[in-house]
PDB file of N, CA and C in Angstrom:
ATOM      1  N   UNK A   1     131.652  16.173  79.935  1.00  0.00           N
ATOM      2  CA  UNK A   1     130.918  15.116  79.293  1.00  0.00           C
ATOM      3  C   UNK A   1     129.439  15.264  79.606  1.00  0.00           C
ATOM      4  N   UNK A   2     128.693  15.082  78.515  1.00  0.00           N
ATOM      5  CA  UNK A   2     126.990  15.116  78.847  1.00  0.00           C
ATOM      6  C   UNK A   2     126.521  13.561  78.853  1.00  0.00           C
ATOM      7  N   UNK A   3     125.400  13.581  78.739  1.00  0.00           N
ATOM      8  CA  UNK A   3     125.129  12.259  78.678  1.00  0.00           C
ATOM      9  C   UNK A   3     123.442  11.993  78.006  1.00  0.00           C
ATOM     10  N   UNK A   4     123.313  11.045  77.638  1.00  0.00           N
ATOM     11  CA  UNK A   4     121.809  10.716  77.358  1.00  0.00           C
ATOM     12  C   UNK A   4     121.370   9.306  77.312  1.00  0.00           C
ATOM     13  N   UNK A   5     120.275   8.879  78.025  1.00  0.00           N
ATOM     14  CA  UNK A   5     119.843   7.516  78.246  1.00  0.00           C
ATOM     15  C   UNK A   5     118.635   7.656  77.681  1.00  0.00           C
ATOM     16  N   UNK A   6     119.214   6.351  76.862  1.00  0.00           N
ATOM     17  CA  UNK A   6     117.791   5.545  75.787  1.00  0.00           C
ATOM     18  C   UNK A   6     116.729   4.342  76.526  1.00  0.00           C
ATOM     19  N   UNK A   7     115.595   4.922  77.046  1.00  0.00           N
ATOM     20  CA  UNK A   7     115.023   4.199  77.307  1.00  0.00           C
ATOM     21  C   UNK A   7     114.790   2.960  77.190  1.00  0.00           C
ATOM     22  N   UNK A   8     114.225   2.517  75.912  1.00  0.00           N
ATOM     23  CA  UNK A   8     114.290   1.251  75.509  1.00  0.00           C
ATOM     24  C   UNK A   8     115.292   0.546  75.118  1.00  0.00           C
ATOM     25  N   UNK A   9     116.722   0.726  74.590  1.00  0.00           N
ATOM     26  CA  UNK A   9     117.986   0.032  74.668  1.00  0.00           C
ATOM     27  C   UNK A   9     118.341  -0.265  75.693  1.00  0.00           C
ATOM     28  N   UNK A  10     118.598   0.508  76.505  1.00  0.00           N
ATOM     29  CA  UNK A  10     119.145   0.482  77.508  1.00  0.00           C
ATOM     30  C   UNK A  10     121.043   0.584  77.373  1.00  0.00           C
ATOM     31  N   UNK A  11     121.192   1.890  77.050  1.00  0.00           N
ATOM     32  CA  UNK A  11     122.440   2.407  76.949  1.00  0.00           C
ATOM     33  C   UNK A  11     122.469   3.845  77.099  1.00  0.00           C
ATOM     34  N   UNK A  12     123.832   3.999  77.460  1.00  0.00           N
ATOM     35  CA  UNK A  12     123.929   5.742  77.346  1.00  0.00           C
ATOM     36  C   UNK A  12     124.397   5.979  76.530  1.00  0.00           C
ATOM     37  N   UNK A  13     124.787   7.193  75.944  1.00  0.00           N
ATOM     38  CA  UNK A  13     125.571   7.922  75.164  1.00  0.00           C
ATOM     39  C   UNK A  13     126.352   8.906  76.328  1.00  0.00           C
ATOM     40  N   UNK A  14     127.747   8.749  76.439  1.00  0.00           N
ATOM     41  CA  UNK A  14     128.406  10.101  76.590  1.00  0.00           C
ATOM     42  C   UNK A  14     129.083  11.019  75.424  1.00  0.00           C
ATOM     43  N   UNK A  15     129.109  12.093  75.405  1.00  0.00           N
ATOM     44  CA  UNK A  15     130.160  13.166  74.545  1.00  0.00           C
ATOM     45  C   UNK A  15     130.220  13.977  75.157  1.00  0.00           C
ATOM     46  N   UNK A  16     131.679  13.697  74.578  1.00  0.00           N
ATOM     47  CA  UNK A  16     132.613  15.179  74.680  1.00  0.00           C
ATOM     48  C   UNK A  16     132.120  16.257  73.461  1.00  0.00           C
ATOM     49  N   UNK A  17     131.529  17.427  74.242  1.00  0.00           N
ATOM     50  CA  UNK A  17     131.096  18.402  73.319  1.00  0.00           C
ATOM     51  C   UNK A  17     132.507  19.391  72.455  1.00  0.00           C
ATOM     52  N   UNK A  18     133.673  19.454  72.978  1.00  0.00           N
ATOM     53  CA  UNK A  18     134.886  20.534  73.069  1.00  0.00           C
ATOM     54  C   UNK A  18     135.258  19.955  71.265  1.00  0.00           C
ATOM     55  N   UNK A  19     134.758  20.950  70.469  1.00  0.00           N
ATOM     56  CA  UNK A  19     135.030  20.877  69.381  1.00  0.00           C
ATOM     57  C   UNK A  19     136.477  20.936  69.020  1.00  0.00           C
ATOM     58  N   UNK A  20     137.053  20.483  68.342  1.00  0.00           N
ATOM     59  CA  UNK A  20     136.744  19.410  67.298  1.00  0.00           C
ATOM     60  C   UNK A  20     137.334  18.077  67.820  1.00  0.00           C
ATOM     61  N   UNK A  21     137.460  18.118  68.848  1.00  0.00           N
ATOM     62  CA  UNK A  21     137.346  16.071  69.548  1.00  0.00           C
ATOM     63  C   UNK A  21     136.549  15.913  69.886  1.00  0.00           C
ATOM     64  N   UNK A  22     135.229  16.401  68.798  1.00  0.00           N
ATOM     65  CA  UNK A  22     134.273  15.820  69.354  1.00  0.00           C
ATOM     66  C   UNK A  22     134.219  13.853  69.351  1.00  0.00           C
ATOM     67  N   UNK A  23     133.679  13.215  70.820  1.00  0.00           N
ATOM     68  CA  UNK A  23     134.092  11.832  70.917  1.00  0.00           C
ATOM     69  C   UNK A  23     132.473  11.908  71.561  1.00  0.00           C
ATOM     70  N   UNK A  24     132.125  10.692  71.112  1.00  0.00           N
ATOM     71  CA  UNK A  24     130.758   9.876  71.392  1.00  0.00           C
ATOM     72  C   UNK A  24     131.198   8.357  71.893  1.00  0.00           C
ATOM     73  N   UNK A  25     130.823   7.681  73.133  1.00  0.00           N
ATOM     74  CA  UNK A  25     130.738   6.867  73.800  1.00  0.00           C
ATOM     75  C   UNK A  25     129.505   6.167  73.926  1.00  0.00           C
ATOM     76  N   UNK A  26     129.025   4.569  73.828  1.00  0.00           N
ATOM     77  CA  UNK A  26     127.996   4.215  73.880  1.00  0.00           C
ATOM     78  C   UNK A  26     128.486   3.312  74.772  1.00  0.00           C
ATOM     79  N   UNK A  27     127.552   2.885  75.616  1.00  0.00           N
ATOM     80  CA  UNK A  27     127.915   1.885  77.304  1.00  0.00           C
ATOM     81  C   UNK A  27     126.337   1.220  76.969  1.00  0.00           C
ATOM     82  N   UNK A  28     126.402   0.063  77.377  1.00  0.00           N
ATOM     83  CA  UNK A  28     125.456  -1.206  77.745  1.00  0.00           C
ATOM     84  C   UNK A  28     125.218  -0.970  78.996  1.00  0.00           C
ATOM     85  N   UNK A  29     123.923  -0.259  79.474  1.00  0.00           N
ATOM     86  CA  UNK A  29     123.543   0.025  80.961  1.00  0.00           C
ATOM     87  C   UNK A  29     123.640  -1.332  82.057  1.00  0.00           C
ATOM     88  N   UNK A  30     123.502  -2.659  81.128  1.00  0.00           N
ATOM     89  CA  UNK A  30     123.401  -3.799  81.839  1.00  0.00           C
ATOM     90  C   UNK A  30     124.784  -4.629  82.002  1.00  0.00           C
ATOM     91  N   UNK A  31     125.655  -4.837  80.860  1.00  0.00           N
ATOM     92  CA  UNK A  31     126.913  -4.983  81.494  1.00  0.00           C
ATOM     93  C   UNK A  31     127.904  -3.796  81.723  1.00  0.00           C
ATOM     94  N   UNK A  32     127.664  -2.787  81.606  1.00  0.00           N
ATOM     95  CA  UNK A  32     128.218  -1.368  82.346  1.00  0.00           C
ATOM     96  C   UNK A  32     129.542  -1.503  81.587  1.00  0.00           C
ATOM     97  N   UNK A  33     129.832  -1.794  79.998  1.00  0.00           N
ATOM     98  CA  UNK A  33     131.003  -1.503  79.661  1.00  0.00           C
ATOM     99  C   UNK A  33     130.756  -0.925  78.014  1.00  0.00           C
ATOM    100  N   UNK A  34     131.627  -0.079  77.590  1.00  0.00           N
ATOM    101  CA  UNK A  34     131.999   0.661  76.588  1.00  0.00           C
ATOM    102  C   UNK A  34     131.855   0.027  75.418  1.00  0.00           C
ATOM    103  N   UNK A  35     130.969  -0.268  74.107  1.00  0.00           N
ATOM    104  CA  UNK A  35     130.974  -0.914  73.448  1.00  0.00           C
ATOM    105  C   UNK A  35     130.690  -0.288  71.771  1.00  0.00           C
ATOM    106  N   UNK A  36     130.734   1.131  71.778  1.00  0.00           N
ATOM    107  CA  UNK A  36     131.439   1.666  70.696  1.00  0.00           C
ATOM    108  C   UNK A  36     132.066   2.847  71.179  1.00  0.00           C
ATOM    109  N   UNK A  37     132.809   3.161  70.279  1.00  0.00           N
ATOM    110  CA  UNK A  37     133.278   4.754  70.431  1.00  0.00           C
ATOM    111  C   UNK A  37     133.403   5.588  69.205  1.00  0.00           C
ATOM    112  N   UNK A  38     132.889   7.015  68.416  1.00  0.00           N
ATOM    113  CA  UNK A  38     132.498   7.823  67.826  1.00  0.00           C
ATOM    114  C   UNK A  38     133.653   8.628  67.829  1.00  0.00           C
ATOM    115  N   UNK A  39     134.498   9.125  67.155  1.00  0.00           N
ATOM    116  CA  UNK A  39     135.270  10.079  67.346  1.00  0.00           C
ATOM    117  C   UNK A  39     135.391  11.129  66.092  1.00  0.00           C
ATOM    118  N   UNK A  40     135.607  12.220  66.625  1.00  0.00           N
ATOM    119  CA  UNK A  40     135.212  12.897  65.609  1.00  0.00           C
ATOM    120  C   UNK A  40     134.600  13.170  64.340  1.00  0.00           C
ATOM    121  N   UNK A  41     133.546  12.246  64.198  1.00  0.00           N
ATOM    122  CA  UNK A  41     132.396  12.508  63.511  1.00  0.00           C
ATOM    123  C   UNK A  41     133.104  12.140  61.827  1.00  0.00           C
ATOM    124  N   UNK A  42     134.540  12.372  61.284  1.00  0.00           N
ATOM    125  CA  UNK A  42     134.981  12.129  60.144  1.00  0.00           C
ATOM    126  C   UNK A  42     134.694  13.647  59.442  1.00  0.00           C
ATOM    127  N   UNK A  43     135.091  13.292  58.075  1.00  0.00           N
ATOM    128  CA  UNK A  43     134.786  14.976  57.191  1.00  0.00           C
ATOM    129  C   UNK A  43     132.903  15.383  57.069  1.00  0.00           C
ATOM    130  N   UNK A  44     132.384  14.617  56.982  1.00  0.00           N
ATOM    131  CA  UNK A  44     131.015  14.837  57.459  1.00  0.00           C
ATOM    132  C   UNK A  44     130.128  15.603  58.000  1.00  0.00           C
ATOM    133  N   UNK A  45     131.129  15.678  59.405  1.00  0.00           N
ATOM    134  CA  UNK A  45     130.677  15.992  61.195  1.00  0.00           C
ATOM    135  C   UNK A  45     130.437  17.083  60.964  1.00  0.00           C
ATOM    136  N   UNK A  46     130.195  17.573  62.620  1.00  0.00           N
ATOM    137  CA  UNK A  46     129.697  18.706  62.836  1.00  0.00           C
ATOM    138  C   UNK A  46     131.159  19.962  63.073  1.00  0.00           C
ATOM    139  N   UNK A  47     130.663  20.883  62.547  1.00  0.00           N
ATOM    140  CA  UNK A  47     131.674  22.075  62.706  1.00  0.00           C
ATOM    141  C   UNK A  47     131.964  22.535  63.261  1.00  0.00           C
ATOM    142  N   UNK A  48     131.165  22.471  64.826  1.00  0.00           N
ATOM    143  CA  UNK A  48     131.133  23.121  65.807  1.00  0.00           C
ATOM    144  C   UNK A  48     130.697  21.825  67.257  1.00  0.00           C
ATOM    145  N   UNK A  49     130.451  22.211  68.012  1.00  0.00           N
ATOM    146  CA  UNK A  49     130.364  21.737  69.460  1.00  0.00           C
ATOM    147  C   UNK A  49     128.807  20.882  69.157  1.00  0.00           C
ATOM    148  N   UNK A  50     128.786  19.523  69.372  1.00  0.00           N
ATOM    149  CA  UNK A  50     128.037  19.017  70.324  1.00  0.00           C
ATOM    150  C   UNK A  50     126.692  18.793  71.249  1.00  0.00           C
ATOM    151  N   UNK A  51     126.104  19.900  71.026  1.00  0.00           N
ATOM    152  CA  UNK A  51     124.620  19.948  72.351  1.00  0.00           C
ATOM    153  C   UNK A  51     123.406  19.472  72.546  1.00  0.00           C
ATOM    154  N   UNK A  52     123.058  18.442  71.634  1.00  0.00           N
ATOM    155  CA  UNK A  52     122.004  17.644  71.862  1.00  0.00           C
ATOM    156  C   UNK A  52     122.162  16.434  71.363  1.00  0.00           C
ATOM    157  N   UNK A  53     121.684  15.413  71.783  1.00  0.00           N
ATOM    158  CA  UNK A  53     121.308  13.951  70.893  1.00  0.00           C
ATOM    159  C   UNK A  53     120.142  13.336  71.196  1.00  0.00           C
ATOM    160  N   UNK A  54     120.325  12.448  70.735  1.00  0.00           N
ATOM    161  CA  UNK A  54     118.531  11.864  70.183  1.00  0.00           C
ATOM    162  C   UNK A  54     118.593  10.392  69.805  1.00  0.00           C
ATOM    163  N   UNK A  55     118.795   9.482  70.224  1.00  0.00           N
ATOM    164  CA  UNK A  55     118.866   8.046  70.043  1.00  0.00           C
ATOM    165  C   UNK A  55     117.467   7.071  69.580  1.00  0.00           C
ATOM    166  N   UNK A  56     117.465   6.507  68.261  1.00  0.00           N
ATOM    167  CA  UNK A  56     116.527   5.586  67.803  1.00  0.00           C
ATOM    168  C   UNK A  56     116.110   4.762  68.855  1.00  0.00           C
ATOM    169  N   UNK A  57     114.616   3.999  68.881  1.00  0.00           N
ATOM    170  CA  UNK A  57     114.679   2.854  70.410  1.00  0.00           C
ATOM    171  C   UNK A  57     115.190   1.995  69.722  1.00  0.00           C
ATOM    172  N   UNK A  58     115.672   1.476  68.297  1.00  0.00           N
ATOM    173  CA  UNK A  58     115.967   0.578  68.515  1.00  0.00           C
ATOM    174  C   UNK A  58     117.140   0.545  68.362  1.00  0.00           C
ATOM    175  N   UNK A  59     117.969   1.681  68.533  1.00  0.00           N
ATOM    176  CA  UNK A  59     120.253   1.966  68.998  1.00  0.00           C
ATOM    177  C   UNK A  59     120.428   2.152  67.547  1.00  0.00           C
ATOM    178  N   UNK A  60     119.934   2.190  66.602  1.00  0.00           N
ATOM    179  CA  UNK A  60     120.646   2.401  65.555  1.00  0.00           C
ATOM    180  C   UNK A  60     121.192   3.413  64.695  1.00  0.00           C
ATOM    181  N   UNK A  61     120.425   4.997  65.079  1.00  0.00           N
ATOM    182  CA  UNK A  61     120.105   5.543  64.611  1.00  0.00           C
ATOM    183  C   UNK A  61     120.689   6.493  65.850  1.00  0.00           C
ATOM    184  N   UNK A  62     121.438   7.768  65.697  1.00  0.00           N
ATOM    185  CA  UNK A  62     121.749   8.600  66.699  1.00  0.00           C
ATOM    186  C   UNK A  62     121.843  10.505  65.780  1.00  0.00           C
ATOM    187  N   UNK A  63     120.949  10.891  66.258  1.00  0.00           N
ATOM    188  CA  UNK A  63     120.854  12.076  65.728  1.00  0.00           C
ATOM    189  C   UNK A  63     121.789  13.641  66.720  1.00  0.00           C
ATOM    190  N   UNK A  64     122.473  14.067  66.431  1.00  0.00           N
ATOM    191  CA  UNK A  64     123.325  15.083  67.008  1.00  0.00           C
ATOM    192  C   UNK A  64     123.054  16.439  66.284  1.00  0.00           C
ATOM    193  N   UNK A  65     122.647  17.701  67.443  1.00  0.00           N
ATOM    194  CA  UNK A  65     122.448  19.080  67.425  1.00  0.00           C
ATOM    195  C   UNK A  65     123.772  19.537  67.382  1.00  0.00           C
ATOM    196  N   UNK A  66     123.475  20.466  67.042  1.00  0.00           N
ATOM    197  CA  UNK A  66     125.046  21.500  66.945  1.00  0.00           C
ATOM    198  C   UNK A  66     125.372  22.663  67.257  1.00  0.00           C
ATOM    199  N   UNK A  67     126.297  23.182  67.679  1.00  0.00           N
ATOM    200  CA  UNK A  67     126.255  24.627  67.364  1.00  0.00           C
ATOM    201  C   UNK A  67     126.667  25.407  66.207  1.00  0.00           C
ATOM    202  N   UNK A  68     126.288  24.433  65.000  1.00  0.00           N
ATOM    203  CA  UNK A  68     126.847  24.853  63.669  1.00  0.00           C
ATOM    204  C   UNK A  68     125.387  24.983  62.743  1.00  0.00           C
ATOM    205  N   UNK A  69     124.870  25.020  64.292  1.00  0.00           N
ATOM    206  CA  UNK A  69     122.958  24.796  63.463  1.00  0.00           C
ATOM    207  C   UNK A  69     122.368  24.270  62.421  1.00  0.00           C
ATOM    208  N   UNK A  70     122.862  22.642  62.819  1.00  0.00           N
ATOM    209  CA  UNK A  70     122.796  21.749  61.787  1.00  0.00           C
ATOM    210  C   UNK A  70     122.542  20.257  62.756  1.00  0.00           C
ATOM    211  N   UNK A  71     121.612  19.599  62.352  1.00  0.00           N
ATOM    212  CA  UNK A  71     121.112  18.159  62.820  1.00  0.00           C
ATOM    213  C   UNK A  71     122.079  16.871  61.842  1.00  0.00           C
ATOM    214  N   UNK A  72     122.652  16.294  62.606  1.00  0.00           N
ATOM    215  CA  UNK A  72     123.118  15.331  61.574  1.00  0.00           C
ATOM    216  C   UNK A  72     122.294  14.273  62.122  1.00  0.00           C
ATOM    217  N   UNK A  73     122.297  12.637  61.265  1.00  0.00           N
ATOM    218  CA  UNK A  73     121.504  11.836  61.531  1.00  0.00           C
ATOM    219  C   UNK A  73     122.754  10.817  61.176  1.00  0.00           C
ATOM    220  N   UNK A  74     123.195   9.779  61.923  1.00  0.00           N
ATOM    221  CA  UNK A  74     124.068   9.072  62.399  1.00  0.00           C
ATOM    222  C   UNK A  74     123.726   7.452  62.095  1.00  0.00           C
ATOM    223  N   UNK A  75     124.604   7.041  61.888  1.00  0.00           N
ATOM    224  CA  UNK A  75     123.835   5.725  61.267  1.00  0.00           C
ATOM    225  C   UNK A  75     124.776   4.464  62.579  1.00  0.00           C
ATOM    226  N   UNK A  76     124.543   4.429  63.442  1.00  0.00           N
ATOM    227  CA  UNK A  76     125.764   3.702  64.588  1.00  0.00           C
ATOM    228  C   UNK A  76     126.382   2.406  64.194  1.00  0.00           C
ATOM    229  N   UNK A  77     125.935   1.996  63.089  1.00  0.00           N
ATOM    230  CA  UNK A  77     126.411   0.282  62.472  1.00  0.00           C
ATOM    231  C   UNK A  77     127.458   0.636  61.723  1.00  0.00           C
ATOM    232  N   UNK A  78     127.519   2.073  60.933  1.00  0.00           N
ATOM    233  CA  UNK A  78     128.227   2.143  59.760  1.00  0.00           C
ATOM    234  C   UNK A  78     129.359   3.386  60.413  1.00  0.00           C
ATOM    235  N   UNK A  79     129.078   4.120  61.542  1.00  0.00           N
ATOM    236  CA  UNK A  79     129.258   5.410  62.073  1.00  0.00           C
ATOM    237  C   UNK A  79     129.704   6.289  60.976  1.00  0.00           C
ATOM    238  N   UNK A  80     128.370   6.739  59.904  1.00  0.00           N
ATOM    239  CA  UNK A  80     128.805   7.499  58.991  1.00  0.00           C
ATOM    240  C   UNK A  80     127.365   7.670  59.094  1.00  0.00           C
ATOM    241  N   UNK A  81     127.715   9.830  59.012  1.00  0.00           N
ATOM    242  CA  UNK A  81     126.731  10.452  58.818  1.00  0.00           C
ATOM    243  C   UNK A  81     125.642   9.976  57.520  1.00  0.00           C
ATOM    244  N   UNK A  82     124.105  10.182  57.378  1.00  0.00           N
ATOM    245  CA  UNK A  82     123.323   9.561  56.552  1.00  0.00           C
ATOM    246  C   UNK A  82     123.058  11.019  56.010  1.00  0.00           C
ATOM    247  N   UNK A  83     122.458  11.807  57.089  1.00  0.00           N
ATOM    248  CA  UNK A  83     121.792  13.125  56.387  1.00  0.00           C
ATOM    249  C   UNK A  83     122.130  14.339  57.514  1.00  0.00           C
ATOM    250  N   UNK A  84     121.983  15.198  56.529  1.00  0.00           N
ATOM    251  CA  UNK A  84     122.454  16.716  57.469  1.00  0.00           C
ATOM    252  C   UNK A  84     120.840  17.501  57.373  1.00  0.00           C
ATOM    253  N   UNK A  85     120.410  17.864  58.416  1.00  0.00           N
ATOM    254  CA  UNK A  85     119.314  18.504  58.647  1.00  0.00           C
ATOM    255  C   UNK A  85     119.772  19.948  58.445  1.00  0.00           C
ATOM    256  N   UNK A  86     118.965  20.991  57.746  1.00  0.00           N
ATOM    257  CA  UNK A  86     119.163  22.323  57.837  1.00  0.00           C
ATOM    258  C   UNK A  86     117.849  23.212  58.381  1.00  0.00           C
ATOM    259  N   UNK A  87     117.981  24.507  59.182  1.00  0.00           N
ATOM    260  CA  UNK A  87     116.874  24.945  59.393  1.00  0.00           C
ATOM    261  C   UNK A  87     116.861  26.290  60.104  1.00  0.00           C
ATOM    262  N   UNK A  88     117.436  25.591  61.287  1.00  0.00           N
ATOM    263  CA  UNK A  88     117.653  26.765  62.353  1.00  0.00           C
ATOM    264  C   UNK A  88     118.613  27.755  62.023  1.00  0.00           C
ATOM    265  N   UNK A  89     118.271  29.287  62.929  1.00  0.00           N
ATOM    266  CA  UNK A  89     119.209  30.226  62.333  1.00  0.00           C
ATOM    267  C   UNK A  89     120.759  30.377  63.656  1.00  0.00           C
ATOM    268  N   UNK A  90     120.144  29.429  64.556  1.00  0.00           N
ATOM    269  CA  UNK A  90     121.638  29.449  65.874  1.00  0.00           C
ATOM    270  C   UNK A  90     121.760  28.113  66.076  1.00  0.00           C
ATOM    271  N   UNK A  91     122.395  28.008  67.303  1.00  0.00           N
ATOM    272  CA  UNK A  91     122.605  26.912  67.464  1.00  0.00           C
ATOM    273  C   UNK A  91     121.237  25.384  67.852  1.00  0.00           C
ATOM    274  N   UNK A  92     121.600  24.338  67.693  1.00  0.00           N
ATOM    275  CA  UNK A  92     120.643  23.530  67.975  1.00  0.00           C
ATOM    276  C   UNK A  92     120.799  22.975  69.226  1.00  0.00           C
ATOM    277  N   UNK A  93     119.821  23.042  70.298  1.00  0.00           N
ATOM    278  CA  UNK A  93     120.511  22.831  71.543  1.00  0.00           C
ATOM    279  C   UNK A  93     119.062  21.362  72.558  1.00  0.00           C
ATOM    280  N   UNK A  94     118.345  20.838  71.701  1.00  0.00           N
ATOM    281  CA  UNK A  94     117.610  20.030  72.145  1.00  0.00           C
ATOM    282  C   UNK A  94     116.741  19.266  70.902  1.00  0.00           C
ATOM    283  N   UNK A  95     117.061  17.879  70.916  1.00  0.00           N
ATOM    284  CA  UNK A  95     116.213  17.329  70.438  1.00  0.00           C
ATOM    285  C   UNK A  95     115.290  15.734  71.185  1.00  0.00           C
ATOM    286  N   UNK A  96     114.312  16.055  70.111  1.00  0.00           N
ATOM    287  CA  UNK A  96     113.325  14.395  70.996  1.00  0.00           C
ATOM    288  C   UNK A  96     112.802  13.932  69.616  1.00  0.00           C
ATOM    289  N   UNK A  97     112.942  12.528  70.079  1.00  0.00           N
ATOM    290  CA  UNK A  97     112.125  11.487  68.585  1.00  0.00           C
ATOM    291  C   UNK A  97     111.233  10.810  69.568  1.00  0.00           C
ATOM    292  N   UNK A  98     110.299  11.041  68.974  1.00  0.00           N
ATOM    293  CA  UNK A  98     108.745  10.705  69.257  1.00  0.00           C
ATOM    294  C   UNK A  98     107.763   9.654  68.244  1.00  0.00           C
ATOM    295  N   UNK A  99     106.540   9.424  68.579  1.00  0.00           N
ATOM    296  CA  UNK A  99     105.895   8.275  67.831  1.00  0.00           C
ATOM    297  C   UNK A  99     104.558   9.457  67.541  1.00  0.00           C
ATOM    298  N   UNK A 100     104.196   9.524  66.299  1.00  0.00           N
ATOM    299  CA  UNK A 100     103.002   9.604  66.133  1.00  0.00           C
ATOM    300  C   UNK A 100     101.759   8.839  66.310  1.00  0.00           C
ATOM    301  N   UNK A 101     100.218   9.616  66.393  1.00  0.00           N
ATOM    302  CA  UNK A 101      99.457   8.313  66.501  1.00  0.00           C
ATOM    303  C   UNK A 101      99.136   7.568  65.758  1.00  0.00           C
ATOM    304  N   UNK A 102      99.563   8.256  64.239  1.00  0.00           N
ATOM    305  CA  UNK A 102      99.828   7.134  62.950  1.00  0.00           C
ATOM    306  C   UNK A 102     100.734   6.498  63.019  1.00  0.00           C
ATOM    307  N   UNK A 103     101.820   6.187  63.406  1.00  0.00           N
ATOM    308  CA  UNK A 103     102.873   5.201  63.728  1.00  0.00           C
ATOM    309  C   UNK A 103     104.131   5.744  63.037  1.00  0.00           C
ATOM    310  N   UNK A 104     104.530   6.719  62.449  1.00  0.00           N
ATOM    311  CA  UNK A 104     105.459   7.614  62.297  1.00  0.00           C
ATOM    312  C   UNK A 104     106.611   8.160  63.421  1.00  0.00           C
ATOM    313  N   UNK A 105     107.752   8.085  62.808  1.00  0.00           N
ATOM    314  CA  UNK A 105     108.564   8.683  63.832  1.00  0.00           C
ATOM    315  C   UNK A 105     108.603  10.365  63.494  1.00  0.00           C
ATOM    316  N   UNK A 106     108.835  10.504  64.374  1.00  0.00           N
ATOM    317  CA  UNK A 106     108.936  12.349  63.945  1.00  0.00           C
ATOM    318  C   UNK A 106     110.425  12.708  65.163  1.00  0.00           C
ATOM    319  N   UNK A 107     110.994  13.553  64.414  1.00  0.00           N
ATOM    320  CA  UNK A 107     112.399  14.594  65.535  1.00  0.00           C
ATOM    321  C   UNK A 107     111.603  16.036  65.709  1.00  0.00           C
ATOM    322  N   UNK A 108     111.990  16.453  66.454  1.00  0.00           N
ATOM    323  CA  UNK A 108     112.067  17.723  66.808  1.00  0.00           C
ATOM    324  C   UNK A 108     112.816  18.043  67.849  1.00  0.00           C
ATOM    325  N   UNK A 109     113.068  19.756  67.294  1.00  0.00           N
ATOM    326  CA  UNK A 109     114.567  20.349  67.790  1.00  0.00           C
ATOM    327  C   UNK A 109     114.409  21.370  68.267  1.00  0.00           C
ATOM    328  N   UNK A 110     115.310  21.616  68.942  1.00  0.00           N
ATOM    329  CA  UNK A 110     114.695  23.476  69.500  1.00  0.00           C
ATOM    330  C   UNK A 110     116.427  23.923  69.609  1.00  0.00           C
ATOM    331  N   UNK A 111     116.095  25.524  69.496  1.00  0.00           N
ATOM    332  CA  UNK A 111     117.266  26.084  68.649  1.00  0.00           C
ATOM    333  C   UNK A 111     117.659  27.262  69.530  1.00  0.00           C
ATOM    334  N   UNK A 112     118.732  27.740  70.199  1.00  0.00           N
ATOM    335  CA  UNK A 112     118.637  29.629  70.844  1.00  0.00           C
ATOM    336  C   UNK A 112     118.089  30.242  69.835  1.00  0.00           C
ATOM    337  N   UNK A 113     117.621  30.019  68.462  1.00  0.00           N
ATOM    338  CA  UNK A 113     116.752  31.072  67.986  1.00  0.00           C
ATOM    339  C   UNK A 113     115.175  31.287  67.759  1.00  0.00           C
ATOM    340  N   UNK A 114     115.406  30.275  69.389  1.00  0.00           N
ATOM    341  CA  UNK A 114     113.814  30.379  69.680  1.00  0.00           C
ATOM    342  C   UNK A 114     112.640  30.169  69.120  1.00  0.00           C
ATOM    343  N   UNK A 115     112.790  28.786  68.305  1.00  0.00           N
ATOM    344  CA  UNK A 115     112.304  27.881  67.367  1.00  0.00           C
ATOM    345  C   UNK A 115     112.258  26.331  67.910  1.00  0.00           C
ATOM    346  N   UNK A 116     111.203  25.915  67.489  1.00  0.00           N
ATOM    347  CA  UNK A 116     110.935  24.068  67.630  1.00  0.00           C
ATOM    348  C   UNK A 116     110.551  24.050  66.167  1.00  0.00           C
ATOM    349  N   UNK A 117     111.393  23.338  65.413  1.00  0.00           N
ATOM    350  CA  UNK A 117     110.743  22.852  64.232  1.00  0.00           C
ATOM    351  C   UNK A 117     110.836  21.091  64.134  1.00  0.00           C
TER     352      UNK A 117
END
């Protein structure tokens, strides 16, 4: 299990990367209990394993790397994929959502094929 903590929510994400169960866990850091669960992504998902995520500040929004070198963008209210990112030529193994100083959100990803786009 990996894990990732959202600053400003204040929750984690765990997953299980071991394709194809892939399972996503979201926990309330403040009452310390389990309050969705993600499981295999549906016909949608990812094809392969798991290796990065990327959480909206405001929980709604959960973006997942792959090793199918593909970004999906996660909608956590509806848990149905919104959009499939394409780009990289390997796997996607890190992403960060950031603020511009125009007030824009921006992702970026970095890939074993030795790319940040």
């Amino acid at each position: 299990m990996e894990r990732y903590v959202s600053p400003k929510v204040q929750q984690i994400v765990f997953y299980s990367n071991k394709w194809p169960n892939t399972k996503l866990k979201l926990w309330d850091v403040q009452t310390g209990k389990c309050y969705r669960t993600v499981e295999g992504h549906g016909q949608s998902g990812h094809t392969d394993s798991v290796l990065s995520l990327a959480i909206s500040n405001l929980g709604w929004t959960l973006h997942s790397g792959s090793g199918d070198m593909t970004i999906k963008v996660w909608n956590l209210g509806t848990q149905q994929c919104q959009q499939t990112l394409q780009g990289h030529s390997d796997s996607v193994t890190c992403l960060a959502l950031y603020n511009t100083s125009k007030g824009k959100k921006m992702l970026v990803s970095g890939s074993r094929d030795r790319t940040v786009q």
